[in-house]
Protein backbone atom coordinates (compact mmCIF):
# COMPACT_ATOMS: atom_id res chain seq x y z
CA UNK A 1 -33.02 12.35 41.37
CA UNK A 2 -35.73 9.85 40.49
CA UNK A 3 -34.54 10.36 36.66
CA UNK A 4 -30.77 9.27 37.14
CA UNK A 5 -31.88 6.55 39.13
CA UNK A 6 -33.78 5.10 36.20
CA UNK A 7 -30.60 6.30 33.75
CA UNK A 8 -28.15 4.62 36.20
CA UNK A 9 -30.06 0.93 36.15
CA UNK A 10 -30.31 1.25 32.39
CA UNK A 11 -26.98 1.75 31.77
CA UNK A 12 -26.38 -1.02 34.67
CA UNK A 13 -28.49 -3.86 32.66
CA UNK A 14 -27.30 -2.78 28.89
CA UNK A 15 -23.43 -3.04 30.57
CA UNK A 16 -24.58 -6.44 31.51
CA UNK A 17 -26.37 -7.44 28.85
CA UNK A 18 -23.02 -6.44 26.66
CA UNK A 19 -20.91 -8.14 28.53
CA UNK A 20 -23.11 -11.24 28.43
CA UNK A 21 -23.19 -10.63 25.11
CA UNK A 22 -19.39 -10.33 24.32
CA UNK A 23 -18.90 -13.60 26.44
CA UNK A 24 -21.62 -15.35 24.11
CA UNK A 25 -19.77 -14.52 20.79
CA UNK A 26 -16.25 -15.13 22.71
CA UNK A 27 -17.53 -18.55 23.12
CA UNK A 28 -18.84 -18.92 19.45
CA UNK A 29 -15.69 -17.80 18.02
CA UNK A 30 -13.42 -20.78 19.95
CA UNK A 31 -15.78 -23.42 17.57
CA UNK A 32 -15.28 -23.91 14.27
CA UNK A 33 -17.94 -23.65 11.50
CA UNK A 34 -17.09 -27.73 11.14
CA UNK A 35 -17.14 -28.39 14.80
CA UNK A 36 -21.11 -26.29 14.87
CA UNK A 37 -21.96 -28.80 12.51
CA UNK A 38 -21.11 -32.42 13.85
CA UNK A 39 -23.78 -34.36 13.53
CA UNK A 40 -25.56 -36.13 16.46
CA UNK A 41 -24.21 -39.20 15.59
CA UNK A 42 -20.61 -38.45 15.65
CA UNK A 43 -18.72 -41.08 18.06
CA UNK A 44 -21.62 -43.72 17.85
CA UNK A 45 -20.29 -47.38 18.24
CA UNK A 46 -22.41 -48.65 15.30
CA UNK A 47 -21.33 -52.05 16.20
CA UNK A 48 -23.23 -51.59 19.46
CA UNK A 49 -27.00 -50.40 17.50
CA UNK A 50 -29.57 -52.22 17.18
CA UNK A 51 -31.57 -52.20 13.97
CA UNK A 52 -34.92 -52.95 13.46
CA UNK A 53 -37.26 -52.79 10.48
CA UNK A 54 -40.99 -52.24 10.43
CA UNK A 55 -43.04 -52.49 7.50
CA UNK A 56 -45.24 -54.51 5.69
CA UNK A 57 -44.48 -58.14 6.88
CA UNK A 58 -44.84 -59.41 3.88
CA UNK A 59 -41.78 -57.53 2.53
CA UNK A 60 -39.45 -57.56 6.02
CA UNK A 61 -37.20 -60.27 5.42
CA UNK A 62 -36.65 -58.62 1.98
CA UNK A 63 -36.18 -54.96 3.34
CA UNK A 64 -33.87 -56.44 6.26
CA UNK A 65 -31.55 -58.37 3.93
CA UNK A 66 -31.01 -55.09 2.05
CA UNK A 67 -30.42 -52.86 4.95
CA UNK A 68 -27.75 -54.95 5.85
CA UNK A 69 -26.09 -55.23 2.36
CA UNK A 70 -26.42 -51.33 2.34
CA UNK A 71 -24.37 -51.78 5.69
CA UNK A 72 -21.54 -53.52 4.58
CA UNK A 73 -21.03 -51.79 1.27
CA UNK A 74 -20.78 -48.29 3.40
CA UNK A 75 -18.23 -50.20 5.46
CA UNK A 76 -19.94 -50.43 8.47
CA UNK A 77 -20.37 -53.36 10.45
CA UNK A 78 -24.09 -54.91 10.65
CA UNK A 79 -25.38 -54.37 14.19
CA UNK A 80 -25.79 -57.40 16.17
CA UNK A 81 -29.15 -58.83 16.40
CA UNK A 82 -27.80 -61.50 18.94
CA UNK A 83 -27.47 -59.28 21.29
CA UNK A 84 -30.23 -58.73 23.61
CA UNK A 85 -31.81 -54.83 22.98
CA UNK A 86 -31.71 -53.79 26.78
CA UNK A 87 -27.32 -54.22 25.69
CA UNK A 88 -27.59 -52.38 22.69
CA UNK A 89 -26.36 -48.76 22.93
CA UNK A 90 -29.00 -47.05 20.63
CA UNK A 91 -31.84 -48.51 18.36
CA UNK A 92 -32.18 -47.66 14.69
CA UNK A 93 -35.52 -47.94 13.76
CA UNK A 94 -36.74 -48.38 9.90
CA UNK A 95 -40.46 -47.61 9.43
CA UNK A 96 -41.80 -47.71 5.75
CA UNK A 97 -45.18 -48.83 6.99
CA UNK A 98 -48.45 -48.97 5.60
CA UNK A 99 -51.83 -48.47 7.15
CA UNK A 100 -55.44 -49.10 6.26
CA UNK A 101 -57.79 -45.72 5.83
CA UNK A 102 -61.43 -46.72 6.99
CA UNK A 103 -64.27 -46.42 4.64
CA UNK A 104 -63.80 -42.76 4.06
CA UNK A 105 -60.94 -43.53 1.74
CA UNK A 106 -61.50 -47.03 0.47
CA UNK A 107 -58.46 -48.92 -0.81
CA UNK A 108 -56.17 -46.83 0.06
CA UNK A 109 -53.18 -46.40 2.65
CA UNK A 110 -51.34 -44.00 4.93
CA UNK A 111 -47.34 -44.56 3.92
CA UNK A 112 -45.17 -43.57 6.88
CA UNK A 113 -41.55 -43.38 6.12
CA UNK A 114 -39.03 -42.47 8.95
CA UNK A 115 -35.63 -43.60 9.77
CA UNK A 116 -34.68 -42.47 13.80
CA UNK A 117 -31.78 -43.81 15.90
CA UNK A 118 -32.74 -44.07 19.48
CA UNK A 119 -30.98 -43.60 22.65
CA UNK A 120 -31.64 -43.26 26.19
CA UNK A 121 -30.60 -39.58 27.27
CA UNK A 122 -30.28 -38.10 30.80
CA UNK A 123 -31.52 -34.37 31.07
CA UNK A 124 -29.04 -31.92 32.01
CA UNK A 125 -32.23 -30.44 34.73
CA UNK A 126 -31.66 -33.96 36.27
CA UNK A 127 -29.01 -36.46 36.04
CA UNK A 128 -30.44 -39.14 38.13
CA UNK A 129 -33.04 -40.24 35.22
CA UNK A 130 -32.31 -41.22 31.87
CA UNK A 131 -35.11 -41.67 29.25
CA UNK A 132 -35.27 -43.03 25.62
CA UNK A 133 -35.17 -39.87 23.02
CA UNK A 134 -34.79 -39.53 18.96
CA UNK A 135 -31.06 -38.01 18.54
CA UNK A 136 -31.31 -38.28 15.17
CA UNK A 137 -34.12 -38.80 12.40
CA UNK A 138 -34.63 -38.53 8.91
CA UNK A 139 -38.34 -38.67 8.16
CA UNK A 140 -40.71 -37.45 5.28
CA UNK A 141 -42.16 -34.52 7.14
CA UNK A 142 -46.15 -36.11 6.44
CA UNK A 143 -47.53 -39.65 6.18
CA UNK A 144 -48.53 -39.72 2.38
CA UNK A 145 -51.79 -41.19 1.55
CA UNK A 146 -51.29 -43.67 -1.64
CA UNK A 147 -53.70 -46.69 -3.34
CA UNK A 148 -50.30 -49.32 -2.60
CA UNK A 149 -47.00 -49.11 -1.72
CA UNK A 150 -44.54 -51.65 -4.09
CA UNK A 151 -41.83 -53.41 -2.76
CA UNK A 152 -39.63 -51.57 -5.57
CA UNK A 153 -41.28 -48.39 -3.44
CA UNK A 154 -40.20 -49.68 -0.07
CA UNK A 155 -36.69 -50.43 -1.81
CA UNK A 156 -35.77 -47.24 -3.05
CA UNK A 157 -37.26 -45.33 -0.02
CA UNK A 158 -35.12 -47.77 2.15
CA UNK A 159 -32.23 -46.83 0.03
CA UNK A 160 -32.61 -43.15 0.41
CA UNK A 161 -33.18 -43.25 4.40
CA UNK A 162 -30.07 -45.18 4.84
CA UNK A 163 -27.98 -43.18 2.06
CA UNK A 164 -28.71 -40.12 4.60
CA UNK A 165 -27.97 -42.14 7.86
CA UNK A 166 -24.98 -43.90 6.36
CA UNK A 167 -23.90 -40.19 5.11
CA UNK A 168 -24.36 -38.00 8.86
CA UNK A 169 -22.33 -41.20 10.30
CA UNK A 170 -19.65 -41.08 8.20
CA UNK A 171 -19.39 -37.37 8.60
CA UNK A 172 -19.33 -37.11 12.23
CA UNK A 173 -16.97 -40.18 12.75
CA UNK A 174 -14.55 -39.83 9.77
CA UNK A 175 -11.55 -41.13 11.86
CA UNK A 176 -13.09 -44.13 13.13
CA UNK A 177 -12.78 -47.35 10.97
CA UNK A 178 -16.11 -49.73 11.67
């Protein structure tokens, strides 16, 4: 008796788990392989981010002026700086900064290089808060430790976070004209 019982729930949870299971790849199967892999940005009013650069300040007017060509030559309109941030939908923030090791590495930096876009998200466990969150980020994986960083450097690292950001935007919002 006791040895059927413990048969019976067995075949009870692996029915359930199959039919779980079957519902799982029933769902899978009504998304395409394309529609899997929209990126986070798709449907982002770029006109509506705000973009901000951090660096060394020597070099941020510089790096600014070319984030914004690199803008307009993608076809995208440069985000507003006008506009106050607390109106600005999401926050794309630039960092190619440098920082100053202590005596333990003398004359040289720490190079952080990171490109996020910032939102504020409300958590499906509770819609009642929202709170700001990286939805998408394209970021050397380390901080690199260097002697100097040139502004030719900053350039061309500039060049290649935007290339990627300018590329997932484009992907996920193909149809939209901005």
């Amino acid at each position: 008796m006791k040895f059927s019982r413990v048969i019976m729930s067995r075949m009870l949870v692996t029915s359930l788990l199959l039919l779980i299971g079957i519902g799982y790849f029933e769902e899978a199967k009504s998304t395409t392989q394309e529609e899997r892999m929209i990126p986070s940005v798709a449907g982002l009013e770029f006109d509506k981010v705000g973009f901000f650069v951090s660096g060394p300040p020597e070099y941020m007017d510089r790096l600014y002026a070319r984030a914004m060509k690199q803008f307009t030559k993608a076809g995208l309109s440069q985000p507003d700086q006008s506009r106050p941030t607390n109106d600005a939908i999401a926050t794309l923030m630039l960092t190619l900064d440098t920082i100053p090791l202590d005596e333990s590495c003398p004359g040289k930096v720490l190079y952080v290089q990171k490109l996020e876009l910032w939102e504020k998200v409300i958590p499906a466990r509770n819609s009642n808060i929202s709170v700001p969150s990286v939805t998408w980020s394209y970021a050397m994986p380390i901080p690199i430790i260097v002697d100097r960083v040139s502004i030719e450097q900053l350039e061309t690292d500039l060049d290649r976070h935007l290339f990627e950001f300018i590329r997932s935007y484009k992907m996920g919002n193909s149809t939209k004209k901005k």
